[in-house]
N, C-alpha and C. Protein backbone atom coordinates (compact mmCIF):
# COMPACT_ATOMS: atom_id res chain seq x y z
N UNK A 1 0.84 -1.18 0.00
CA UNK A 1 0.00 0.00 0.00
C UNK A 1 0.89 1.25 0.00
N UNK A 2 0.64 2.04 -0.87
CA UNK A 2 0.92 3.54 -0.74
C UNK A 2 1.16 4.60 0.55
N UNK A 3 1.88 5.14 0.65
CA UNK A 3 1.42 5.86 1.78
C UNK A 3 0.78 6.87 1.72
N UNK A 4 0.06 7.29 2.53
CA UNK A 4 -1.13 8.01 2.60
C UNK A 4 -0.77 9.71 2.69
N UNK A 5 -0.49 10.48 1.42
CA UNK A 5 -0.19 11.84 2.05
C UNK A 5 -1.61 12.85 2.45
N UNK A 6 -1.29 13.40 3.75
CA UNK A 6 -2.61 14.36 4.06
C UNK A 6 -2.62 16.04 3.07
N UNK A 7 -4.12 16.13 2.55
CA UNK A 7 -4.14 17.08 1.96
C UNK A 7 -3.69 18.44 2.34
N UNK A 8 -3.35 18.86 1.72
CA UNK A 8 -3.42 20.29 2.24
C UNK A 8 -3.72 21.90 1.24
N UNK A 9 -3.83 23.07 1.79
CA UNK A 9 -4.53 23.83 1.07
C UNK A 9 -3.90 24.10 -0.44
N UNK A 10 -4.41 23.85 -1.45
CA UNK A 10 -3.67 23.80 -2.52
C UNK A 10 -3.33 23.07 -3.57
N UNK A 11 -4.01 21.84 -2.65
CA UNK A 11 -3.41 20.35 -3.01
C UNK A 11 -4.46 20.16 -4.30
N UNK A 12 -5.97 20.67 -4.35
CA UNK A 12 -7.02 20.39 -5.11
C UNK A 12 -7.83 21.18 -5.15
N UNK A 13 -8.85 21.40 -6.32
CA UNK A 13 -9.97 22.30 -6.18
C UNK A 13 -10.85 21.73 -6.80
N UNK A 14 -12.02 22.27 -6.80
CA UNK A 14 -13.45 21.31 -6.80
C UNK A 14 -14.15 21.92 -8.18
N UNK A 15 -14.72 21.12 -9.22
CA UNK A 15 -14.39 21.20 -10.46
C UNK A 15 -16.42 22.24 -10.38
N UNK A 16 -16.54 22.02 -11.89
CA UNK A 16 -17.93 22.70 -11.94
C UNK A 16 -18.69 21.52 -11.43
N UNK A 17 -18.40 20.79 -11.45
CA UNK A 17 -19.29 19.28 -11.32
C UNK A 17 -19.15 18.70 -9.76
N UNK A 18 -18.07 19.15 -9.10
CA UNK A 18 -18.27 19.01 -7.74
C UNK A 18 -16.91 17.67 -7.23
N UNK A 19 -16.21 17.36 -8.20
CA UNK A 19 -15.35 16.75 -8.13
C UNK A 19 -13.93 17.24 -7.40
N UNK A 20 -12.84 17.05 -6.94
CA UNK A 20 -11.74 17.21 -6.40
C UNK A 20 -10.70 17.08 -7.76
N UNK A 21 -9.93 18.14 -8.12
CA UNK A 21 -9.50 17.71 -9.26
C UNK A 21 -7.87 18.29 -8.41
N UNK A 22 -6.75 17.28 -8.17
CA UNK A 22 -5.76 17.56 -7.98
C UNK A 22 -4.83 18.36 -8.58
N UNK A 23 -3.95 19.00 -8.08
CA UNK A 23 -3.08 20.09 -8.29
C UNK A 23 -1.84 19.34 -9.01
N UNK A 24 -0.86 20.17 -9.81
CA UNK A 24 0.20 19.36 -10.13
C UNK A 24 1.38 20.00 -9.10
N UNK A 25 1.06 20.34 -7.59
CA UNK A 25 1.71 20.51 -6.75
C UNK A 25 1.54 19.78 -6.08
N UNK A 26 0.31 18.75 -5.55
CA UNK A 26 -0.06 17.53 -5.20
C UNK A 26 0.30 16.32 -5.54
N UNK A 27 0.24 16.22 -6.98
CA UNK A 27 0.96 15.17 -7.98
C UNK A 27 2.33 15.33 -7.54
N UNK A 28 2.83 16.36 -7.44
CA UNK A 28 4.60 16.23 -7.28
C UNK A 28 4.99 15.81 -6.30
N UNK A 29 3.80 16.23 -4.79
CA UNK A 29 3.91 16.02 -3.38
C UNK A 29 4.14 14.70 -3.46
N UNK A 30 3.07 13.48 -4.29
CA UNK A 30 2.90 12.51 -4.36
C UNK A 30 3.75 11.82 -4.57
N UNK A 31 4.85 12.12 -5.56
CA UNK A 31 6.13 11.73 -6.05
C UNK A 31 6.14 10.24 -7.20
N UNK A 32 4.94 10.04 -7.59
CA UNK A 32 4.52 9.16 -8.78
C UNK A 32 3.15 9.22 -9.77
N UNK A 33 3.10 8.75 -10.86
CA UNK A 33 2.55 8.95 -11.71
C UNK A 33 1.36 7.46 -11.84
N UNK A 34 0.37 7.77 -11.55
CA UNK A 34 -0.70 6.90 -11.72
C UNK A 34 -1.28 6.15 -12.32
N UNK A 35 -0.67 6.99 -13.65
CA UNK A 35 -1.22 6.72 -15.07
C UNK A 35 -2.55 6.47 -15.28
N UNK A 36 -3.41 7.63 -14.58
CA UNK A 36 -4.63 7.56 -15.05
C UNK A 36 -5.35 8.92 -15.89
N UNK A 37 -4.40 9.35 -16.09
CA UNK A 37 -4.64 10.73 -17.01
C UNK A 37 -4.92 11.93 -16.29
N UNK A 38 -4.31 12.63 -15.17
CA UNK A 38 -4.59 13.35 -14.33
C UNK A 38 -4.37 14.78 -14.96
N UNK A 39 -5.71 15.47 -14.90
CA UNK A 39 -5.40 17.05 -16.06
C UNK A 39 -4.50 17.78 -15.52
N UNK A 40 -3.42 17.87 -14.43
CA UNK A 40 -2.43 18.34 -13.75
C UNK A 40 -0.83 17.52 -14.20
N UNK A 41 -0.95 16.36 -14.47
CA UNK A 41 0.06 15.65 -14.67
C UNK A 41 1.60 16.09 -15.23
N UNK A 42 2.28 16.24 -13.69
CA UNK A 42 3.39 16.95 -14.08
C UNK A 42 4.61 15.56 -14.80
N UNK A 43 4.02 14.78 -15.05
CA UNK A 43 5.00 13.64 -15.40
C UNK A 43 4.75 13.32 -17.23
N UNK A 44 4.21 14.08 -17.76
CA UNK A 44 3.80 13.82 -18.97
C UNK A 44 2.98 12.16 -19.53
N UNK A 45 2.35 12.39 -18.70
CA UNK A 45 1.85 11.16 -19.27
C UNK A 45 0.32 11.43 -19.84
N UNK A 46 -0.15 10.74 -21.03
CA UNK A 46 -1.02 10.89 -21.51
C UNK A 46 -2.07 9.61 -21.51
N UNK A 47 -3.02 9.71 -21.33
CA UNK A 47 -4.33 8.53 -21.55
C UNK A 47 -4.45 7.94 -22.95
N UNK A 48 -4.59 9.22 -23.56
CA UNK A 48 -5.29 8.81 -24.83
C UNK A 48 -4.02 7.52 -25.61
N UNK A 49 -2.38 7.66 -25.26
CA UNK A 49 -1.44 7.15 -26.17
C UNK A 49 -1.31 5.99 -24.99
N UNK A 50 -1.47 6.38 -23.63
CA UNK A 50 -0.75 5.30 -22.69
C UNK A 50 0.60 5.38 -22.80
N UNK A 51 1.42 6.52 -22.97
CA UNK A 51 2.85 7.00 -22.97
C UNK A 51 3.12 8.08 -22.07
N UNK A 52 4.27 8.09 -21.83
CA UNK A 52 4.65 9.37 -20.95
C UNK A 52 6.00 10.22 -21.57
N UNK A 53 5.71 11.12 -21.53
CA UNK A 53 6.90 12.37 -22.30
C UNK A 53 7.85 12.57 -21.29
């Protein structure tokens, strides 16, 4: 299991739809790439190719 980092102010903001959409200061906090297409994604990775830049 992952370890669990606690949010903090900055980390995300809440979309028109009411969702949590993470920061790519969060993503970096995180220190890995998910590969689930995150619209912040400071690691270049893309969904649509399943590659990362």
């Amino acid at each position: 299991m992952k370890e669990r980092i606690p949010l903090e102010e900055g980390d995300y903001y809440l979309s028109e739809q009411g969702y949590k959409v993470f920061t790519e200061k969060y993503l970096l906090k995180r220190g890995y790439c998910c590969e689930s297409g995150c619209r912040h994604c400071p690691y270049g990775y893309n969904a649509k190719t399943n590659t990362q830049n």
